[in-house]
N, C-alpha and C. Protein backbone atom coordinates (compact mmCIF):
# COMPACT_ATOMS: atom_id res chain seq x y z
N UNK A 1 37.19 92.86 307.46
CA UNK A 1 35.87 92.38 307.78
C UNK A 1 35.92 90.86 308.00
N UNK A 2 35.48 90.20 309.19
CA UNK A 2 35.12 89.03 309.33
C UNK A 2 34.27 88.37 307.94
N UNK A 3 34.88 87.20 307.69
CA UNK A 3 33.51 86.16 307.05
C UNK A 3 32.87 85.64 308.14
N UNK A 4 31.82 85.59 306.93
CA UNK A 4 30.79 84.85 307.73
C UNK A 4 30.36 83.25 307.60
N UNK A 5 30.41 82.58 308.81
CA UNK A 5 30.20 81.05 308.44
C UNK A 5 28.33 81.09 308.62
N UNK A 6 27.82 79.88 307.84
CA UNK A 6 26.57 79.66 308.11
C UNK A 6 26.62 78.24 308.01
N UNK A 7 25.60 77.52 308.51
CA UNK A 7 25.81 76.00 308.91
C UNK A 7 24.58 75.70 307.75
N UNK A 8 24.91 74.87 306.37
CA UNK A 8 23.46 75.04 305.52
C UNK A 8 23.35 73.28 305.61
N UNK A 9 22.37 72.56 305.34
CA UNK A 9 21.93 71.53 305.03
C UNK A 9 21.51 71.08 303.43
N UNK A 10 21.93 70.16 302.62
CA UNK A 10 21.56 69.21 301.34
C UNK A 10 20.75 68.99 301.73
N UNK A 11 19.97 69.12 300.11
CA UNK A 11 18.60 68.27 300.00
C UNK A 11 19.39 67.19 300.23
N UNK A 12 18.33 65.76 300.44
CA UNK A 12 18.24 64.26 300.31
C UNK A 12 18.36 64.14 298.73
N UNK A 13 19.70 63.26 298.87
CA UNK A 13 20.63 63.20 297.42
C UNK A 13 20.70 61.28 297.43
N UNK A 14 20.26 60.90 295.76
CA UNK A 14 20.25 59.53 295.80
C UNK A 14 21.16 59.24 294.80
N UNK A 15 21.93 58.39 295.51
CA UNK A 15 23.19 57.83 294.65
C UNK A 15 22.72 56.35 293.92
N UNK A 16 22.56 56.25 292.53
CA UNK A 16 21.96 55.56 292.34
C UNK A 16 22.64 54.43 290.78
N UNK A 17 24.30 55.05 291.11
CA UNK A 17 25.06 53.98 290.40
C UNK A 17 26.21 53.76 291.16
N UNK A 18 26.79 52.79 290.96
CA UNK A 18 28.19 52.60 291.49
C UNK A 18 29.29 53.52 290.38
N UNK A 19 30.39 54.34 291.19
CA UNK A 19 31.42 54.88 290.53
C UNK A 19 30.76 55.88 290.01
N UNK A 20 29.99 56.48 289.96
CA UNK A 20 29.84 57.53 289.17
C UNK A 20 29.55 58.76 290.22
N UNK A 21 30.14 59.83 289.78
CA UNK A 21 30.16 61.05 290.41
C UNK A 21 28.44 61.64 290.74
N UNK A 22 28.21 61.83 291.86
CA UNK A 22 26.62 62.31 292.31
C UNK A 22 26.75 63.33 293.08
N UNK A 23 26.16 64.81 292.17
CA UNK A 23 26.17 66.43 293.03
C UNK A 23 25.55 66.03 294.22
N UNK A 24 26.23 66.36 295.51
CA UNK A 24 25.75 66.88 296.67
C UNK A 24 25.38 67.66 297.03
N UNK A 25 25.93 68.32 296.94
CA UNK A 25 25.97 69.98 297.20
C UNK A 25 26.42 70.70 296.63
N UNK A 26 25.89 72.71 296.00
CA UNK A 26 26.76 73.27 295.30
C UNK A 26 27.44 74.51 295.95
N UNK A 27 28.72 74.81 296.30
CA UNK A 27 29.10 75.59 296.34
C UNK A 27 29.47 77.18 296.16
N UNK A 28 28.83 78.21 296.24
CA UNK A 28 28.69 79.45 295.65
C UNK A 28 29.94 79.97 295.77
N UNK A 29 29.99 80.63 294.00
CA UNK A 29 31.61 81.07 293.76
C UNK A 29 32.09 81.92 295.34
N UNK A 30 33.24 82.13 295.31
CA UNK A 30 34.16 82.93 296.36
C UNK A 30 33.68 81.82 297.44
N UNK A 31 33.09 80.85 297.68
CA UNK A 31 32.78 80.23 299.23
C UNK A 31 33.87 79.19 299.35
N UNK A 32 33.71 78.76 300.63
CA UNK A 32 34.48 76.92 301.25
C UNK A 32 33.42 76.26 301.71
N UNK A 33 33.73 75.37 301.85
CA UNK A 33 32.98 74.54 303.12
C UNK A 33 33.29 73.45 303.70
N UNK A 34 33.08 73.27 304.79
CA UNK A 34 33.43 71.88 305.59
C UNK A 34 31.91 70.87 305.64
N UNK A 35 32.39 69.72 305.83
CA UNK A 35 31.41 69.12 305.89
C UNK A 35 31.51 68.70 307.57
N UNK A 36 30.50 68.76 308.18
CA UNK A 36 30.16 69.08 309.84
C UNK A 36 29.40 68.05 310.25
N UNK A 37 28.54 66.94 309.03
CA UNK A 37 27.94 65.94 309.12
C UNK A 37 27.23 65.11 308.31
N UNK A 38 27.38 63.82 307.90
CA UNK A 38 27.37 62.67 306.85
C UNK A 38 25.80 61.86 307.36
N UNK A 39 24.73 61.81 307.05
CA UNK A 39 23.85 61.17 307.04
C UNK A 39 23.81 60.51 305.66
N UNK A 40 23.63 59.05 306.12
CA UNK A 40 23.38 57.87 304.93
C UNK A 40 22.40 57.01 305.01
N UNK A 41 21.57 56.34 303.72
CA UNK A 41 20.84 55.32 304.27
C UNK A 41 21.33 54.14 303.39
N UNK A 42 21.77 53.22 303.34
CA UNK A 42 22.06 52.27 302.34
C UNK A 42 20.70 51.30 302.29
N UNK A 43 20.16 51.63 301.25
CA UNK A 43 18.99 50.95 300.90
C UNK A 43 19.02 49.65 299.50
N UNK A 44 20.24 49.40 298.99
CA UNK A 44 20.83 47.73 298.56
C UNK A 44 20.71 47.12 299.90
N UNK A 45 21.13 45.57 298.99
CA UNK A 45 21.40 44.56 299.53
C UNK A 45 22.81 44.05 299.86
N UNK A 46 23.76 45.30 299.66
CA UNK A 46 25.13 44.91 299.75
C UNK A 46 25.34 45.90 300.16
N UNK A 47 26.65 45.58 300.77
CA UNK A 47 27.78 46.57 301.60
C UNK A 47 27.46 47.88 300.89
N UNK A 48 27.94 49.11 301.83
CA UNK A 48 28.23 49.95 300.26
C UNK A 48 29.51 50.93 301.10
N UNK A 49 30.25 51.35 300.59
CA UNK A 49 31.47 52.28 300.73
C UNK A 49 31.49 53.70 299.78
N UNK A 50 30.94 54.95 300.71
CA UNK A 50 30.83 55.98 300.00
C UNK A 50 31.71 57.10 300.42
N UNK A 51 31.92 57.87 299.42
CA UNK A 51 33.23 58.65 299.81
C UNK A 51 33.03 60.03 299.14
N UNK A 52 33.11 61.35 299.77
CA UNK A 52 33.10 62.38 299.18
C UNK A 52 34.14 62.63 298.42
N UNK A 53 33.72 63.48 297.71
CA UNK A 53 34.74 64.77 296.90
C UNK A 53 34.94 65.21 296.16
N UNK A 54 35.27 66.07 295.02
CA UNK A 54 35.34 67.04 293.92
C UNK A 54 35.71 66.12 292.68
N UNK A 55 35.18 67.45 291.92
CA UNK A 55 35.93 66.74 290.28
C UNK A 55 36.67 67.85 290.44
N UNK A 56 37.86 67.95 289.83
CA UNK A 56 38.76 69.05 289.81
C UNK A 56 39.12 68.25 288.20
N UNK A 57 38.81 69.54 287.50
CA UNK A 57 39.21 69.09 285.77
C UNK A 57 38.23 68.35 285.31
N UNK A 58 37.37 68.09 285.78
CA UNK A 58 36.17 67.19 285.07
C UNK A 58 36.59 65.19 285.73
N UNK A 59 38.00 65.19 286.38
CA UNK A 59 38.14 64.14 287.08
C UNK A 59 37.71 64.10 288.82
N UNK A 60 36.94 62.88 288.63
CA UNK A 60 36.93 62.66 290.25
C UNK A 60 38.29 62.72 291.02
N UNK A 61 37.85 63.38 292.28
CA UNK A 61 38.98 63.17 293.53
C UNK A 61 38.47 62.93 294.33
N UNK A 62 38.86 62.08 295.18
CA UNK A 62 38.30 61.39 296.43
C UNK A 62 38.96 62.51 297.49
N UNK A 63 38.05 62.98 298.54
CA UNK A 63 38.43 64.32 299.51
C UNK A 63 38.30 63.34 300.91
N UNK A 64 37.44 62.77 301.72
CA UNK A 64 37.75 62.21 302.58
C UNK A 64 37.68 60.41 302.37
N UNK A 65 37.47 59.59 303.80
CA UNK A 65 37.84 58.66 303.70
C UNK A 65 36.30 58.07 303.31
N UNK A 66 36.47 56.66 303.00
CA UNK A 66 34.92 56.00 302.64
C UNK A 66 34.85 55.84 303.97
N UNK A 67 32.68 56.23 304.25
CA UNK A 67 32.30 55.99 305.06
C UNK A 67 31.39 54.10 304.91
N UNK A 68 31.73 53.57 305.32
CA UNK A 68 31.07 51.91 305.05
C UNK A 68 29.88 52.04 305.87
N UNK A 69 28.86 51.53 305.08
CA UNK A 69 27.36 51.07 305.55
C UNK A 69 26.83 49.61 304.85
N UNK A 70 26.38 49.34 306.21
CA UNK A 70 26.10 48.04 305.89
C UNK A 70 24.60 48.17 304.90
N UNK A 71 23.94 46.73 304.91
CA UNK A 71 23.42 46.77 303.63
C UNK A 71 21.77 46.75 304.49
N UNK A 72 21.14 47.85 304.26
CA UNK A 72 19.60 47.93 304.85
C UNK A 72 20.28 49.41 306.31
N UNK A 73 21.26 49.24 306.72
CA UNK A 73 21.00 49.74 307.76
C UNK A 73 21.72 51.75 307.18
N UNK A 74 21.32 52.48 308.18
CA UNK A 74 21.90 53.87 308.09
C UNK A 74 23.11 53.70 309.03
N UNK A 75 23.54 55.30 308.69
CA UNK A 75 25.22 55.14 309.03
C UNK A 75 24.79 56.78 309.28
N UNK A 76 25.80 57.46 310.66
CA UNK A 76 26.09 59.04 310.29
C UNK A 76 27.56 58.89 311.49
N UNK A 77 28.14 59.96 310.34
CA UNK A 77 29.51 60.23 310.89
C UNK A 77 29.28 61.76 311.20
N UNK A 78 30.18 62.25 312.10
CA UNK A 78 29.64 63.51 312.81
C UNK A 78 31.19 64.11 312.80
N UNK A 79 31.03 65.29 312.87
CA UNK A 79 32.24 66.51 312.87
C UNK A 79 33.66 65.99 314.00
N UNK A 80 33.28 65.50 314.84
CA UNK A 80 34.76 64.93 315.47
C UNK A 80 35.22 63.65 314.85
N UNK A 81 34.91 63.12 313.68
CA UNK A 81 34.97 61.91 313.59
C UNK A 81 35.65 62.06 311.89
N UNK A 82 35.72 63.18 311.36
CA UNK A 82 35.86 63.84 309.82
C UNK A 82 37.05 64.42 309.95
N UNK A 83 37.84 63.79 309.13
CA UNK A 83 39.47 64.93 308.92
C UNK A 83 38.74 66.53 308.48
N UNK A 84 39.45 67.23 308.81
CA UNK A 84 39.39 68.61 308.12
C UNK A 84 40.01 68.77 306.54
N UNK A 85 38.64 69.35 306.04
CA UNK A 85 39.43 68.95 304.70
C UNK A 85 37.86 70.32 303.88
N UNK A 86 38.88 71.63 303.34
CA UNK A 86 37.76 72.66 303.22
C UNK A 86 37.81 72.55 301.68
N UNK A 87 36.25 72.53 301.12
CA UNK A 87 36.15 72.47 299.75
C UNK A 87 35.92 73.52 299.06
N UNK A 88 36.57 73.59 297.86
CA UNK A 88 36.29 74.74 297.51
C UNK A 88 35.31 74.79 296.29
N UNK A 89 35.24 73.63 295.57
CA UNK A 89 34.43 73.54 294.19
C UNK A 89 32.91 72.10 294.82
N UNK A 90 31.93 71.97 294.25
CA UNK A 90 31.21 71.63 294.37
C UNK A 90 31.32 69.79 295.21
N UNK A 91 30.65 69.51 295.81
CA UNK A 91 30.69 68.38 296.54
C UNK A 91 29.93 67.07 296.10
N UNK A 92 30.60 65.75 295.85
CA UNK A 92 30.04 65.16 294.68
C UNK A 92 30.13 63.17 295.81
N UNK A 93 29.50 63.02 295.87
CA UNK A 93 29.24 61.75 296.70
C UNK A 93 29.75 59.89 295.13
N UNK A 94 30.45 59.36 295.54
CA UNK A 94 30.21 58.07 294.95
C UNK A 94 30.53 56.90 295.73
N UNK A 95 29.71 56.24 295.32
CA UNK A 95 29.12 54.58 296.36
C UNK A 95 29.80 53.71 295.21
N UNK A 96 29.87 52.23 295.79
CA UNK A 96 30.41 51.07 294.94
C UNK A 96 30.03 49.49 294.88
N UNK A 97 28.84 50.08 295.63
CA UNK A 97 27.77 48.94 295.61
C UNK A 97 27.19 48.77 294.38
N UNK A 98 27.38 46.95 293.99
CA UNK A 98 26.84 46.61 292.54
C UNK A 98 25.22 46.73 292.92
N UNK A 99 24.37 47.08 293.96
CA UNK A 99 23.25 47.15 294.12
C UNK A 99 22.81 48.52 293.73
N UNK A 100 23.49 49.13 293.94
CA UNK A 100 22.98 50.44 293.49
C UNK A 100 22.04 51.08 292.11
N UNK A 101 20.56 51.33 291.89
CA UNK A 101 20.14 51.64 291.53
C UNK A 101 18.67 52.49 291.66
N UNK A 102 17.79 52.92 290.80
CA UNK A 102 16.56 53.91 291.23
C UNK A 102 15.92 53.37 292.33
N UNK A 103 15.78 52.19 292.12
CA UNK A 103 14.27 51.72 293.40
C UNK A 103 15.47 51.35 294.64
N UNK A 104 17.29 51.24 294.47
CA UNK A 104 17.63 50.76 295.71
C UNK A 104 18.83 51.78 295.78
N UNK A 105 18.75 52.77 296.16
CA UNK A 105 19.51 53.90 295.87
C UNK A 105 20.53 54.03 297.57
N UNK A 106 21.28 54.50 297.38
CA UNK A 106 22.09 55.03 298.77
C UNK A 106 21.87 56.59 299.19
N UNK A 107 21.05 56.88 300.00
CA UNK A 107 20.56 58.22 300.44
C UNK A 107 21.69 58.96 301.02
N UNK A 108 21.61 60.05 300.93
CA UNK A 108 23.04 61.29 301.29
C UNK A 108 22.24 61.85 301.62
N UNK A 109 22.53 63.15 303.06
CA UNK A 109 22.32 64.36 302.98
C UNK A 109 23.74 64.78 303.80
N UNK A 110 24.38 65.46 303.56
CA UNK A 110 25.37 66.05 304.44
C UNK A 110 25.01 67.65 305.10
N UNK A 111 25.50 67.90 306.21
CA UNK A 111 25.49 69.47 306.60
C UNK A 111 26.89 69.92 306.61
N UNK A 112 26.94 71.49 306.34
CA UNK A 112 28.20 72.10 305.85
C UNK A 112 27.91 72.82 306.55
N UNK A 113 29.06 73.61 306.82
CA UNK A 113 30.13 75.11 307.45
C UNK A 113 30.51 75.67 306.01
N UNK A 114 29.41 76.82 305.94
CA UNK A 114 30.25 77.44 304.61
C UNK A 114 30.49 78.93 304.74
N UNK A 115 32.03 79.24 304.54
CA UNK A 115 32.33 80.59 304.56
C UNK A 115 32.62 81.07 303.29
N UNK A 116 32.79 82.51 303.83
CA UNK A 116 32.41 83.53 302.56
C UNK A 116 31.29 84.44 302.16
């Protein structure tokens, strides 16, 4: 039997410390997923450099490369522009901007390819 892919969309996810692991998205047991597209808003006053990817063991792993956004403006990286890289455990966003907090948060939503 074929799997089946479906193309799903994240809520709007606010990253709202530097270094610390922030759920993106959750993964349903037996699934993968690719990520197909990176929407950001960097809403600090500083640079910010955000980078997907898993905790595997309760440790962060960094899965692709940091996407850099400048400071006020949005950023989106799109499916030809993303290594291939299929996840299998939950998808977890961290930024490293000392600006980062509630009222100046770095906005995420990503869209996925998820099979299974």
């Amino acid at each position: 039997m074929d799997e089946q892919i479906i193309v799903k969309t994240s809520q709007l996810v606010h990253i709202v410390a530097a270094a610390t692991s922030t759920l993106v998205y959750t993964i349903g047991t037996g699934r993968t997923a690719q990520i197909k597209k990176i929407m950001l808003m960097n809403n600090t006053a500083n640079v910010d450099h955000v980078i997907l990817g898993e905790l595997v063991g309760g440790v962060w792993t960094p899965r692709l490369p940091a996407v850099y956004v400048l400071a006020g403006f949005d950023e989106r990286v799109f499916e030809f522009e993303l290594p291939v890289f299929e996840f299998t455990s939950n998808i977890y966003a961290q930024g490293d901007s000392a600006g980062l907090a509630a009222l100046t948060p770095e906005d995420i939503i990503v869209e996925v390819s998820v099979t299974g």
